[in-house]
PDB file of N, CA and C in Angstrom:
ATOM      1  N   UNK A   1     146.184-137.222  51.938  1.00  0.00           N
ATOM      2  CA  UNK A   1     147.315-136.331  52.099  1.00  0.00           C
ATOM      3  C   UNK A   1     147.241-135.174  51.104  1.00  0.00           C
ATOM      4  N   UNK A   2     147.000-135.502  50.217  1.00  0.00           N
ATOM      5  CA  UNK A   2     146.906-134.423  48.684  1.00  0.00           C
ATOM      6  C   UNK A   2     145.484-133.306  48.966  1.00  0.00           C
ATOM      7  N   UNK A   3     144.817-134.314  49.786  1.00  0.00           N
ATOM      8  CA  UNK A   3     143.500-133.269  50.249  1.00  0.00           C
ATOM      9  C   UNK A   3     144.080-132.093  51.497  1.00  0.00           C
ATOM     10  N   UNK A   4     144.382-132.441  52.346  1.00  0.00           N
ATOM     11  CA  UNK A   4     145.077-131.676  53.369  1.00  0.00           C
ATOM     12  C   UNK A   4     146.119-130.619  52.850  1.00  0.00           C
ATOM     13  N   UNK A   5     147.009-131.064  51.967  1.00  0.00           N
ATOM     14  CA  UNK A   5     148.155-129.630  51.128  1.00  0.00           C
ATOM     15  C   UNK A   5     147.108-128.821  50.036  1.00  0.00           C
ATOM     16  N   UNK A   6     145.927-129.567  49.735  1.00  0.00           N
ATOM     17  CA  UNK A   6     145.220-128.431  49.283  1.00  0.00           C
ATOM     18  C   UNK A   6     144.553-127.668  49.776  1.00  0.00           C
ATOM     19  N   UNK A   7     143.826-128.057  51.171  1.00  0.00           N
ATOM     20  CA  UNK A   7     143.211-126.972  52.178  1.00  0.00           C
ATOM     21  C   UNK A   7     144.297-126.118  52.482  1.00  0.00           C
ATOM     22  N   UNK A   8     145.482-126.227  52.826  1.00  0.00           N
ATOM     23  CA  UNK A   8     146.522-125.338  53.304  1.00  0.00           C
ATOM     24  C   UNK A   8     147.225-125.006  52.290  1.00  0.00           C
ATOM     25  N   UNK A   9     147.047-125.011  51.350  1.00  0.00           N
ATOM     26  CA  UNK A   9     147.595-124.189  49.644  1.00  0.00           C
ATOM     27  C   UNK A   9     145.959-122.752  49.866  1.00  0.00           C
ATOM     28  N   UNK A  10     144.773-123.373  50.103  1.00  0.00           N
ATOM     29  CA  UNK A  10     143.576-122.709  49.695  1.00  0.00           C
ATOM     30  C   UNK A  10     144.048-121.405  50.865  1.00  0.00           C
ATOM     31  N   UNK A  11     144.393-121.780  52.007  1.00  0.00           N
ATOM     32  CA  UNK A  11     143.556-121.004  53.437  1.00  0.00           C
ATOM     33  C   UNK A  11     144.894-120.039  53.249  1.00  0.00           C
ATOM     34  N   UNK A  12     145.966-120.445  52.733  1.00  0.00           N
ATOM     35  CA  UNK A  12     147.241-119.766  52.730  1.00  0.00           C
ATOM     36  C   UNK A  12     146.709-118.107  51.470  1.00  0.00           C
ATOM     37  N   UNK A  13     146.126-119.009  50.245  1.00  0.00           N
ATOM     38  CA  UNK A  13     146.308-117.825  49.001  1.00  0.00           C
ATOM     39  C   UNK A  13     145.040-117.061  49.623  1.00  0.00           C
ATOM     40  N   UNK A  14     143.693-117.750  50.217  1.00  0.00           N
ATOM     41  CA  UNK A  14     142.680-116.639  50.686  1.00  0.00           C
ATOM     42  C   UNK A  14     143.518-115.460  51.912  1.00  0.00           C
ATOM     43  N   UNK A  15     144.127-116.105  52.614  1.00  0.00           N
ATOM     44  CA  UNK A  15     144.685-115.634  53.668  1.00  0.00           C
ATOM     45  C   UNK A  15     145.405-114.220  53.404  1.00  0.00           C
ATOM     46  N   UNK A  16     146.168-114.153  52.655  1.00  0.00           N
ATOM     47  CA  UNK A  16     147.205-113.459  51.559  1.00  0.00           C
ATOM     48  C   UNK A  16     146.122-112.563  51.099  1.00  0.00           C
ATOM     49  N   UNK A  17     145.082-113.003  50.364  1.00  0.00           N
ATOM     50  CA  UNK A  17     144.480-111.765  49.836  1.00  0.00           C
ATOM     51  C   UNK A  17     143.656-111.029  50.580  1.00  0.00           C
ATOM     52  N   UNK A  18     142.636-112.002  51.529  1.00  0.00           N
ATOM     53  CA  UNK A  18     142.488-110.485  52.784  1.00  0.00           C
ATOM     54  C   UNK A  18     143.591-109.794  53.222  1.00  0.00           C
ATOM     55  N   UNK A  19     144.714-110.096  53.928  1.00  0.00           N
ATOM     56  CA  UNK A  19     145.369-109.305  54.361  1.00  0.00           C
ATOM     57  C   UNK A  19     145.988-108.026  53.064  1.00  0.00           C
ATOM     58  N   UNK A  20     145.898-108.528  51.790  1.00  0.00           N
ATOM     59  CA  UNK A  20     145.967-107.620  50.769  1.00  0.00           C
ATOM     60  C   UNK A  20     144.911-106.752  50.792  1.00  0.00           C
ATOM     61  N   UNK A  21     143.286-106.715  50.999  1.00  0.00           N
ATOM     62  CA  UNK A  21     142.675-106.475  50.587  1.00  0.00           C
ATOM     63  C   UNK A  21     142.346-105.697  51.665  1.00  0.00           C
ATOM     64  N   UNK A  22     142.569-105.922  52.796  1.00  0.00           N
ATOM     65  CA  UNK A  22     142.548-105.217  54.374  1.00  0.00           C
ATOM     66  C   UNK A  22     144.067-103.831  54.154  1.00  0.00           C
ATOM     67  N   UNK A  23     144.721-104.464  53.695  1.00  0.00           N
ATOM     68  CA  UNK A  23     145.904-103.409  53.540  1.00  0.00           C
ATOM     69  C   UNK A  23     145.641-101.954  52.441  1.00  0.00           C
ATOM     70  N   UNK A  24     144.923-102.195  51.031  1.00  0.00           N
ATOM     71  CA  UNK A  24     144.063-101.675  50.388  1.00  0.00           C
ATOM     72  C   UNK A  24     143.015-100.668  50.594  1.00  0.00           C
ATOM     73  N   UNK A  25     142.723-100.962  51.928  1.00  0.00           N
ATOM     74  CA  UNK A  25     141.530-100.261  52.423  1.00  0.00           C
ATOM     75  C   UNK A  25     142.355 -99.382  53.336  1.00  0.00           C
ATOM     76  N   UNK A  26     143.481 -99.606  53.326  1.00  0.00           N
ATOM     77  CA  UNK A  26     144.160 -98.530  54.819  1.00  0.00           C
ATOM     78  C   UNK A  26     143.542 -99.153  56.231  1.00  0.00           C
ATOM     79  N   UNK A  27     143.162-100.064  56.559  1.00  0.00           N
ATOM     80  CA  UNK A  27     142.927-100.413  57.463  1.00  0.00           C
ATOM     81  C   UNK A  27     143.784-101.555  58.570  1.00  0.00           C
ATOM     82  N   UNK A  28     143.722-100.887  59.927  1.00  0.00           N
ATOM     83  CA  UNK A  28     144.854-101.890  60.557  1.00  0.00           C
ATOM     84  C   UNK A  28     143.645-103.531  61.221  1.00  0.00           C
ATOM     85  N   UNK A  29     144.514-104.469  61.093  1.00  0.00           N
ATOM     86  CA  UNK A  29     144.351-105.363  61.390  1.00  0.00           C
ATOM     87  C   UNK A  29     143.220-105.258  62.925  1.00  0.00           C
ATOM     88  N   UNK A  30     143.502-104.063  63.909  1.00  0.00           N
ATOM     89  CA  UNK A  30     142.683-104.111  65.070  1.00  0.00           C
ATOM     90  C   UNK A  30     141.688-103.569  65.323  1.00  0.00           C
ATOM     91  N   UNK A  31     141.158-102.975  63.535  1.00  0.00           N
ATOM     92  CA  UNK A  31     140.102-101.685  63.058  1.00  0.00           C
ATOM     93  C   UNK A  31     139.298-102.747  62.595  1.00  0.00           C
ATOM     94  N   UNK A  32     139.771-104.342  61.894  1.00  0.00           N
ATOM     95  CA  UNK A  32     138.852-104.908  61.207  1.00  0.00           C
ATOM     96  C   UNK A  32     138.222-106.050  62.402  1.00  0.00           C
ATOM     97  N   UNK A  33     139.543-106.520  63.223  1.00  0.00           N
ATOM     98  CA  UNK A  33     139.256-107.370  63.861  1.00  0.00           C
ATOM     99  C   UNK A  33     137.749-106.971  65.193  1.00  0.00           C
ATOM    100  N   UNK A  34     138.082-105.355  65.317  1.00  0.00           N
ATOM    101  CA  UNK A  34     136.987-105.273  66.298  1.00  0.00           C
ATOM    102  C   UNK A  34     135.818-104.945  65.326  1.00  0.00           C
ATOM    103  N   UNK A  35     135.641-104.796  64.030  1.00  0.00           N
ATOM    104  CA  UNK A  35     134.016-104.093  63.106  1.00  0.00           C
ATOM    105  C   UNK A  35     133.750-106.074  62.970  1.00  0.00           C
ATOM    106  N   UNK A  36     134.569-107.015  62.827  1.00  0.00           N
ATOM    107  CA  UNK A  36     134.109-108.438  62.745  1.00  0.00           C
ATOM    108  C   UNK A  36     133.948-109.305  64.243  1.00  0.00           C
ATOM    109  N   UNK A  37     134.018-109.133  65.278  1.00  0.00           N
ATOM    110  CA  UNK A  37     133.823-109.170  66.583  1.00  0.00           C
ATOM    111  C   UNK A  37     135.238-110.726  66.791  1.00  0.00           C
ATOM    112  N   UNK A  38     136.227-110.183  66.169  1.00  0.00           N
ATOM    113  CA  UNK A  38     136.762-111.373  66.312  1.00  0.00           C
ATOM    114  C   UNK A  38     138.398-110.830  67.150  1.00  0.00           C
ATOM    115  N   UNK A  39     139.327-111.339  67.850  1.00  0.00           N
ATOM    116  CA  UNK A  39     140.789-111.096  68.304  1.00  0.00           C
ATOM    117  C   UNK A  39     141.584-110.346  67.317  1.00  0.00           C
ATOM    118  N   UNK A  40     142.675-109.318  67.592  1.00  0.00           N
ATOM    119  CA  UNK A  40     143.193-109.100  66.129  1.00  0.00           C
ATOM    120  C   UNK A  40     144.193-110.443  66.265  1.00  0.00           C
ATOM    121  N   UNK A  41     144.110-111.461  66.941  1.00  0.00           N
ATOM    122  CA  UNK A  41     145.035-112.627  66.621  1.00  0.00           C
ATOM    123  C   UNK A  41     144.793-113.385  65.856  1.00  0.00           C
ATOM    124  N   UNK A  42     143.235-113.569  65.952  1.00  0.00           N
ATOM    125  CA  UNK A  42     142.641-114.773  65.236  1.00  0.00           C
ATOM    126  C   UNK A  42     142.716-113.954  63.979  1.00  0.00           C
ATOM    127  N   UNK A  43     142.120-112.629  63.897  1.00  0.00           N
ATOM    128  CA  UNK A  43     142.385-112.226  61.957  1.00  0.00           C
ATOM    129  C   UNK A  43     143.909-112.606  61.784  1.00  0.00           C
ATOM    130  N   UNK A  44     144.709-112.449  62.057  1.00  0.00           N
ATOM    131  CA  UNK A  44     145.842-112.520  62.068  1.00  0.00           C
ATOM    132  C   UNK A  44     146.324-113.883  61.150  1.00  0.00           C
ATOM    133  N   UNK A  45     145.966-114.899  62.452  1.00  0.00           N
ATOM    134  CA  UNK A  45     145.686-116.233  62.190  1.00  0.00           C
ATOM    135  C   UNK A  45     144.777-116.632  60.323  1.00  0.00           C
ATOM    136  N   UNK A  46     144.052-116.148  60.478  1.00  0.00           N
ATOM    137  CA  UNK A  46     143.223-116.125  58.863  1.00  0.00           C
ATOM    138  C   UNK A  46     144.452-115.771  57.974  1.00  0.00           C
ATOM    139  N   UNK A  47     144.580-114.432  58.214  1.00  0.00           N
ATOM    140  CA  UNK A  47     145.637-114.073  56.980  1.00  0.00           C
ATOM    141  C   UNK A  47     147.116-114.898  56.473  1.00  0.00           C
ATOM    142  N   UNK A  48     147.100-115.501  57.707  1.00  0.00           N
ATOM    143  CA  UNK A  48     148.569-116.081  57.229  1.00  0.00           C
ATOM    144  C   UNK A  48     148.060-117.279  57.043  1.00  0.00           C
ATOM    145  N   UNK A  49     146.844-118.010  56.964  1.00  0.00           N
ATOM    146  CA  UNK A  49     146.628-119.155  56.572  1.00  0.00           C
ATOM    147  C   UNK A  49     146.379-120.472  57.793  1.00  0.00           C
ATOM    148  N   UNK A  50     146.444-120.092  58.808  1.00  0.00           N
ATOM    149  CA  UNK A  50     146.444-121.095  59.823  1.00  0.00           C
ATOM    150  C   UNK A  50     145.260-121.452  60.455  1.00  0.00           C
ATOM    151  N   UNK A  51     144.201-120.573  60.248  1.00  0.00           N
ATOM    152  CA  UNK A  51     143.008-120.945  60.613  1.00  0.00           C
ATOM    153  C   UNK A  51     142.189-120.884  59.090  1.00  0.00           C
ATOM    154  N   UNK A  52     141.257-121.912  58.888  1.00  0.00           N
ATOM    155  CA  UNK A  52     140.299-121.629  57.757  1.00  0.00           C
ATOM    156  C   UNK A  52     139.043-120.659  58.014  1.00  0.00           C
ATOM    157  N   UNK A  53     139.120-119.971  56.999  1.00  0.00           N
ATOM    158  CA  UNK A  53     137.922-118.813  57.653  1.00  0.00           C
ATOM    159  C   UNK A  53     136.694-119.118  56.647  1.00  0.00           C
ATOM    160  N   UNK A  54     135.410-119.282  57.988  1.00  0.00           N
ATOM    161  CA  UNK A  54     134.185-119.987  57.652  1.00  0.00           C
ATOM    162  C   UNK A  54     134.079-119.252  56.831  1.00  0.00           C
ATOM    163  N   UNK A  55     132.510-119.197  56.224  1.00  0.00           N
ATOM    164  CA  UNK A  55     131.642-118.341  55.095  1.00  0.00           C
ATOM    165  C   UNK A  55     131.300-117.322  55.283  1.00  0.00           C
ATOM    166  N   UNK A  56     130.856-117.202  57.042  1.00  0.00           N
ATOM    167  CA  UNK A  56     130.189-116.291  58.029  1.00  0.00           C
ATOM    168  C   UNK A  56     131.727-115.055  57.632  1.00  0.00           C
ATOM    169  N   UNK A  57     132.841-115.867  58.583  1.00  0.00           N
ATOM    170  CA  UNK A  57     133.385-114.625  58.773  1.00  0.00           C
ATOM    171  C   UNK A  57     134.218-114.061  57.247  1.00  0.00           C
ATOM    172  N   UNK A  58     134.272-114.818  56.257  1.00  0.00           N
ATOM    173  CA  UNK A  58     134.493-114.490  55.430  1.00  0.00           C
ATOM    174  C   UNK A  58     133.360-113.546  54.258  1.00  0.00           C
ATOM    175  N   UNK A  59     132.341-113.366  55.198  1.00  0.00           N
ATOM    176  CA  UNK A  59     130.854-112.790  54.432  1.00  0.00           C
ATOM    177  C   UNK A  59     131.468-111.338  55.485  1.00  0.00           C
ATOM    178  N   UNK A  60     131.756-111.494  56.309  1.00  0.00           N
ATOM    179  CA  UNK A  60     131.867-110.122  57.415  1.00  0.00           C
ATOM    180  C   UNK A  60     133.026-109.365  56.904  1.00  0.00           C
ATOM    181  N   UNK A  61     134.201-110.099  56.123  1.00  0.00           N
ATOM    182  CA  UNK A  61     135.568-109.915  56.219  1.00  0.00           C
ATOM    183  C   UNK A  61     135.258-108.771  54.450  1.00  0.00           C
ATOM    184  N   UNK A  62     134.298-109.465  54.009  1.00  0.00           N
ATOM    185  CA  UNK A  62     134.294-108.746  52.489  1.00  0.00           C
ATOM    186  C   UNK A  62     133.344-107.816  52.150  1.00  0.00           C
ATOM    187  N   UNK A  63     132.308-107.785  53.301  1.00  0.00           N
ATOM    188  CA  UNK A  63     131.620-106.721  53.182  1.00  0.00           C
ATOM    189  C   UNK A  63     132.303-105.400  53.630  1.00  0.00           C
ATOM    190  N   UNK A  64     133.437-105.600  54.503  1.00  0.00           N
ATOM    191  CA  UNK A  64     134.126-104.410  54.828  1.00  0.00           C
ATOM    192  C   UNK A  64     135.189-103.878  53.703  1.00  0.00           C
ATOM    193  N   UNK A  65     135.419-104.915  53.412  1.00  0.00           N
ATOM    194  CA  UNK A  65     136.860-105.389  51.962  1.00  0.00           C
ATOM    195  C   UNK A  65     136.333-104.519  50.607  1.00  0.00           C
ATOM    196  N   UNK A  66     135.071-105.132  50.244  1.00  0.00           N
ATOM    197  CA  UNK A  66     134.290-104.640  49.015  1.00  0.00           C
ATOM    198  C   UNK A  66     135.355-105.454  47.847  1.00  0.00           C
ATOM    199  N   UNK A  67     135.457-106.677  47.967  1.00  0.00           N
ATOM    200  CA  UNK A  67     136.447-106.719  46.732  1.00  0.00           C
ATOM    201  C   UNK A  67     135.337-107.714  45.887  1.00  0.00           C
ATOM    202  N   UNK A  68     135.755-108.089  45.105  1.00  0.00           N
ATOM    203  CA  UNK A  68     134.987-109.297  44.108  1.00  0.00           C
ATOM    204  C   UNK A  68     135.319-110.403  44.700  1.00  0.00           C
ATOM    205  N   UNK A  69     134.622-112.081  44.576  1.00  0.00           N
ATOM    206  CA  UNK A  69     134.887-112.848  45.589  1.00  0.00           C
ATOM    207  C   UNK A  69     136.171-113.277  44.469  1.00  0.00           C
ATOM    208  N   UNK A  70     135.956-113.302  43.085  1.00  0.00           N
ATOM    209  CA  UNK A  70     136.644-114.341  42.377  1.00  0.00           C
ATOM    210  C   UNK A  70     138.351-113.272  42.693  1.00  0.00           C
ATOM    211  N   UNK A  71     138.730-112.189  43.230  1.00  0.00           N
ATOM    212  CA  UNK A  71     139.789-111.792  43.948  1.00  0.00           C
ATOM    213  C   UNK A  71     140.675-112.843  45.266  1.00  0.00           C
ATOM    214  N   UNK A  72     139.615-113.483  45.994  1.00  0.00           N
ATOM    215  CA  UNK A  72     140.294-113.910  46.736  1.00  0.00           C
ATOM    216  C   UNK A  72     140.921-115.926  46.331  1.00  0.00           C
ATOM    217  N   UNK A  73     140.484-115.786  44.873  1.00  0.00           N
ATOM    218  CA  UNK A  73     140.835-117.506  45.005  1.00  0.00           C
ATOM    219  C   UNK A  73     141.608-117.018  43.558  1.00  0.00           C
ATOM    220  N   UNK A  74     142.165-116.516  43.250  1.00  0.00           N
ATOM    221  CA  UNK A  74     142.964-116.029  42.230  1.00  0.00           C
ATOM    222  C   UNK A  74     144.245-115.960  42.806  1.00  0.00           C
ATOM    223  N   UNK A  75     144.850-116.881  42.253  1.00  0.00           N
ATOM    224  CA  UNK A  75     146.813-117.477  42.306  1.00  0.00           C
ATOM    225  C   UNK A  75     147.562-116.566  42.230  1.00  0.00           C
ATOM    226  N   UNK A  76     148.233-116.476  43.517  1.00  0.00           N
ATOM    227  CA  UNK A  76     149.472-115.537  43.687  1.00  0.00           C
ATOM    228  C   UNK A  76     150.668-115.825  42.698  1.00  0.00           C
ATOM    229  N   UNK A  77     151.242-114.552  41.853  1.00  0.00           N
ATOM    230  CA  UNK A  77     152.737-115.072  41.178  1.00  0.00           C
ATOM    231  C   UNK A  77     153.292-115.330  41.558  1.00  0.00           C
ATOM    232  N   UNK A  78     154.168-116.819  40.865  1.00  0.00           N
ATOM    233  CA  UNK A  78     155.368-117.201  42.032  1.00  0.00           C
ATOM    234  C   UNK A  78     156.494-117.175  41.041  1.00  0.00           C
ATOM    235  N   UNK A  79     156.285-117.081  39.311  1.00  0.00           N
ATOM    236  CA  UNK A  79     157.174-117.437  38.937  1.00  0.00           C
ATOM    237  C   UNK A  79     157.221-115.675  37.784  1.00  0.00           C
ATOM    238  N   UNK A  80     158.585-114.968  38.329  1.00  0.00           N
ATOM    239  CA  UNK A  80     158.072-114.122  37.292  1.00  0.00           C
ATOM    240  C   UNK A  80     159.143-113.826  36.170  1.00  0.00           C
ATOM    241  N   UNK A  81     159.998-114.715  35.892  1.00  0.00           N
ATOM    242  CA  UNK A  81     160.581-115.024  34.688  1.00  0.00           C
ATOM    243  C   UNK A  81     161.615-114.173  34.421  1.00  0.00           C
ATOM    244  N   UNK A  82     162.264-113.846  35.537  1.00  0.00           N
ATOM    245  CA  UNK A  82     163.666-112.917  35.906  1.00  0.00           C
ATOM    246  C   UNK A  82     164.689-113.255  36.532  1.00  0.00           C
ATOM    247  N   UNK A  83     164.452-115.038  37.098  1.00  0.00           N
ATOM    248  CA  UNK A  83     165.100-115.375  38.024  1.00  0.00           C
ATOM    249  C   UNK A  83     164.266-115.215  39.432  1.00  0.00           C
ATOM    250  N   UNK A  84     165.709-115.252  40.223  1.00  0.00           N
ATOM    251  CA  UNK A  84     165.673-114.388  41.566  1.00  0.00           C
ATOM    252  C   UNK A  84     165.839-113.280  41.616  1.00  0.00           C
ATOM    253  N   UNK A  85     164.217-112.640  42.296  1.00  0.00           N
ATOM    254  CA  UNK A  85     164.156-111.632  42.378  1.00  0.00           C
ATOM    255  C   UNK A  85     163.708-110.799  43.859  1.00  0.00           C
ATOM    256  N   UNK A  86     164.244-109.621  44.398  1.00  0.00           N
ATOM    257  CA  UNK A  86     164.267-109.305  45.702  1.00  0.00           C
ATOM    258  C   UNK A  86     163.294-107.621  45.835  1.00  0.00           C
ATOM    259  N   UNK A  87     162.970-108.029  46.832  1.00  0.00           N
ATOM    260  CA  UNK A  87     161.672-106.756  47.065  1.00  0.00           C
ATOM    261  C   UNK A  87     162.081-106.368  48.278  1.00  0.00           C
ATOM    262  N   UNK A  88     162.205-105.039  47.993  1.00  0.00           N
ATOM    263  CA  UNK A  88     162.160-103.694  49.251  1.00  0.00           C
ATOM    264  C   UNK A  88     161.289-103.547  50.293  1.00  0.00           C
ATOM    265  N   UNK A  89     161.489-103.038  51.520  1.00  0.00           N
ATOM    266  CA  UNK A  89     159.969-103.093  51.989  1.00  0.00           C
ATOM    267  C   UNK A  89     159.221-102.445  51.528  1.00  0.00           C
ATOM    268  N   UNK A  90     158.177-102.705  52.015  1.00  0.00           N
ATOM    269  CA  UNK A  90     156.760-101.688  51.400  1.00  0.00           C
ATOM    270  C   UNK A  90     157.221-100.430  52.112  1.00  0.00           C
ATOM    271  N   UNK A  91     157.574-100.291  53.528  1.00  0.00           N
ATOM    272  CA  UNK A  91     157.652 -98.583  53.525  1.00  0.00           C
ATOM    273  C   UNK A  91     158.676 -98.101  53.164  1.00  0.00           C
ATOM    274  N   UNK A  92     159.744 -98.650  52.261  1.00  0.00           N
ATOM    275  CA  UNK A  92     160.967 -97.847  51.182  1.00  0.00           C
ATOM    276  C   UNK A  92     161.155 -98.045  50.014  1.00  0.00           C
ATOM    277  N   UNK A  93     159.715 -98.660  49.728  1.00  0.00           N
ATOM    278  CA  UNK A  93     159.606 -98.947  48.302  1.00  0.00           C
ATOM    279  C   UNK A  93     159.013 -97.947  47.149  1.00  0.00           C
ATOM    280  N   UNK A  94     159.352 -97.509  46.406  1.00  0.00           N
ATOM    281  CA  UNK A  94     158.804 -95.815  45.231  1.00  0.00           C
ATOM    282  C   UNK A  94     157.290 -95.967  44.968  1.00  0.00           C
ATOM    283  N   UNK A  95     156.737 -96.848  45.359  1.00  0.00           N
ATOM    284  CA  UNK A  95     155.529 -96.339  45.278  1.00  0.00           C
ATOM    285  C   UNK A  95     154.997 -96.816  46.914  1.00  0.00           C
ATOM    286  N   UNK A  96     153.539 -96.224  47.085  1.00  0.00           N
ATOM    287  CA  UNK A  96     153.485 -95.907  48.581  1.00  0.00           C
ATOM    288  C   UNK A  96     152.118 -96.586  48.719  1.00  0.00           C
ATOM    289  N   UNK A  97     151.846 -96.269  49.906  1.00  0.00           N
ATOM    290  CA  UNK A  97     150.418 -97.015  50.018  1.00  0.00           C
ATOM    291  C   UNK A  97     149.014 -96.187  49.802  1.00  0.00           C
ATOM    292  N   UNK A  98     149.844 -94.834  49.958  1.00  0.00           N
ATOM    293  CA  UNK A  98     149.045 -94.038  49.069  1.00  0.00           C
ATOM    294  C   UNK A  98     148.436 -93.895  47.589  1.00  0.00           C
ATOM    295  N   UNK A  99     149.579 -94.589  46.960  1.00  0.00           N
ATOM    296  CA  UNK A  99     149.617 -94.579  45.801  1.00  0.00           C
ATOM    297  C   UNK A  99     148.521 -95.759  45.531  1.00  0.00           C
ATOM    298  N   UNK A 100     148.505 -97.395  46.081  1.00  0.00           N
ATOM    299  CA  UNK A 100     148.256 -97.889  45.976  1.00  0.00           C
ATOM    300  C   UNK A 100     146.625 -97.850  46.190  1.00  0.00           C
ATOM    301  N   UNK A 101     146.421 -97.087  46.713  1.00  0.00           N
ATOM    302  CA  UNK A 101     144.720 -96.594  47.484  1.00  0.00           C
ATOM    303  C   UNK A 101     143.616 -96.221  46.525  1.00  0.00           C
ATOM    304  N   UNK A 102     144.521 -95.803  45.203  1.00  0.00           N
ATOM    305  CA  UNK A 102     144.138 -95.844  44.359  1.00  0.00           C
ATOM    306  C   UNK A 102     143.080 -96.577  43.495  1.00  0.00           C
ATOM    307  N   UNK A 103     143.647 -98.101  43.990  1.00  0.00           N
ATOM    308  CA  UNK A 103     143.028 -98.933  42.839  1.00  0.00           C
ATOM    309  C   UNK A 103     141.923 -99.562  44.089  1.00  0.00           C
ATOM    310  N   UNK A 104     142.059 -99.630  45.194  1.00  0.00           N
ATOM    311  CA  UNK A 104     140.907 -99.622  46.152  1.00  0.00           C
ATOM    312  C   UNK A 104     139.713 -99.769  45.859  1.00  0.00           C
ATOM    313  N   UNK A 105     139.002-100.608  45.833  1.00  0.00           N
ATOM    314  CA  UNK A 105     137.122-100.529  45.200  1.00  0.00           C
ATOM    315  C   UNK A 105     136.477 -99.724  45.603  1.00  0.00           C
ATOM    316  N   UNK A 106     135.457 -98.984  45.264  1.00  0.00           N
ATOM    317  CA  UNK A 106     135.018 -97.468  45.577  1.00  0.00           C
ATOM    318  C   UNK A 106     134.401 -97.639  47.135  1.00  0.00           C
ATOM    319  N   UNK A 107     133.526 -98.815  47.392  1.00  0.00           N
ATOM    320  CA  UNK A 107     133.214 -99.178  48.080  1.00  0.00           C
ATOM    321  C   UNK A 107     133.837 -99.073  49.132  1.00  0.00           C
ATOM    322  N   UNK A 108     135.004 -99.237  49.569  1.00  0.00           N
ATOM    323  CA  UNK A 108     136.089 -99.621  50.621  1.00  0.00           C
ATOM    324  C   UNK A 108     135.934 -98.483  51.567  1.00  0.00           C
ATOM    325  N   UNK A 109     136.149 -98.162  52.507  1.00  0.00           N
ATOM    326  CA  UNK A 109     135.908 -96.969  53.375  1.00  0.00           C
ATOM    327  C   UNK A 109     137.476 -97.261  54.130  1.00  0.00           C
ATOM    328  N   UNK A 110     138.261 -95.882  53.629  1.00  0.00           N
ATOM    329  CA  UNK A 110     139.605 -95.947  54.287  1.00  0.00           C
ATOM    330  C   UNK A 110     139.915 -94.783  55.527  1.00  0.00           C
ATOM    331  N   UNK A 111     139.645 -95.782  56.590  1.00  0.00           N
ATOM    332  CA  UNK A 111     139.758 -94.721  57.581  1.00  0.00           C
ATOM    333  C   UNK A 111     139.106 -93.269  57.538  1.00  0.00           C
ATOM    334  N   UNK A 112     137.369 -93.659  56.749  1.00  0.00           N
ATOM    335  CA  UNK A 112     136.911 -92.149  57.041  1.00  0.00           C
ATOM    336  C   UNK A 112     137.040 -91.479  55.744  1.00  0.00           C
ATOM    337  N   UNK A 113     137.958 -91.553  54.750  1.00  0.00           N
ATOM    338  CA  UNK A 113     138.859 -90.829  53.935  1.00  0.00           C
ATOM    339  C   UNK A 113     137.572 -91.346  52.788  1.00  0.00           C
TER     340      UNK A 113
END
């Protein structure tokens, strides 16, 4: 049982950081899903954790990504010592995704840009 909540603790935080790392790049979910020959459902599926994503497509997913691998198994904050705390959306939030494009690995190819 303890083995099973850790595959789905793992596939959840990898999941989370492609879709971070796909978001980073300016890229939509149906730009990556067709350069990896896969559904944009099934990426979909990866990011939120419900499917485990092999080596293969996770070798396809980061060559487009350009991130470091030790990025994607690195622990999301859960506790950030303020209480309860509430977040805006991303598109009315003061900084933008522009802004964020910034820290992007040089590597990353954003839409051309």
């Amino acid at each position: 049982m303890q083995q099973i909540q850790s595959d789905i603790n793992r596939n959840y935080l990898v999941g989370k950081r492609l879709r971070m790392a796909r978001e980073v790049c300016g890229k939509t979910i149906k730009e990556v899903a067709k350069q990896v020959g896969v559904s944009a459902q099934a990426l979909s599926m990866y990011e939120l954790g419900r499917y485990t994503v092999s080596s293969e497509m996770f070798r396809k997913l980061n060559f487009i990504y350009k991130m470091p691998y030790e990025y994607y198994m690195k622990q999301l904050p859960t506790d950030t010592g303020f209480g309860q705390v509430y977040f805006r959306s991303f598109s009315t939030a003061t900084a933008t995704k522009e802004g964020l494009k910034k820290f992007a690995p040089i590597g990353c190819k954003r839409n051309g840009k």
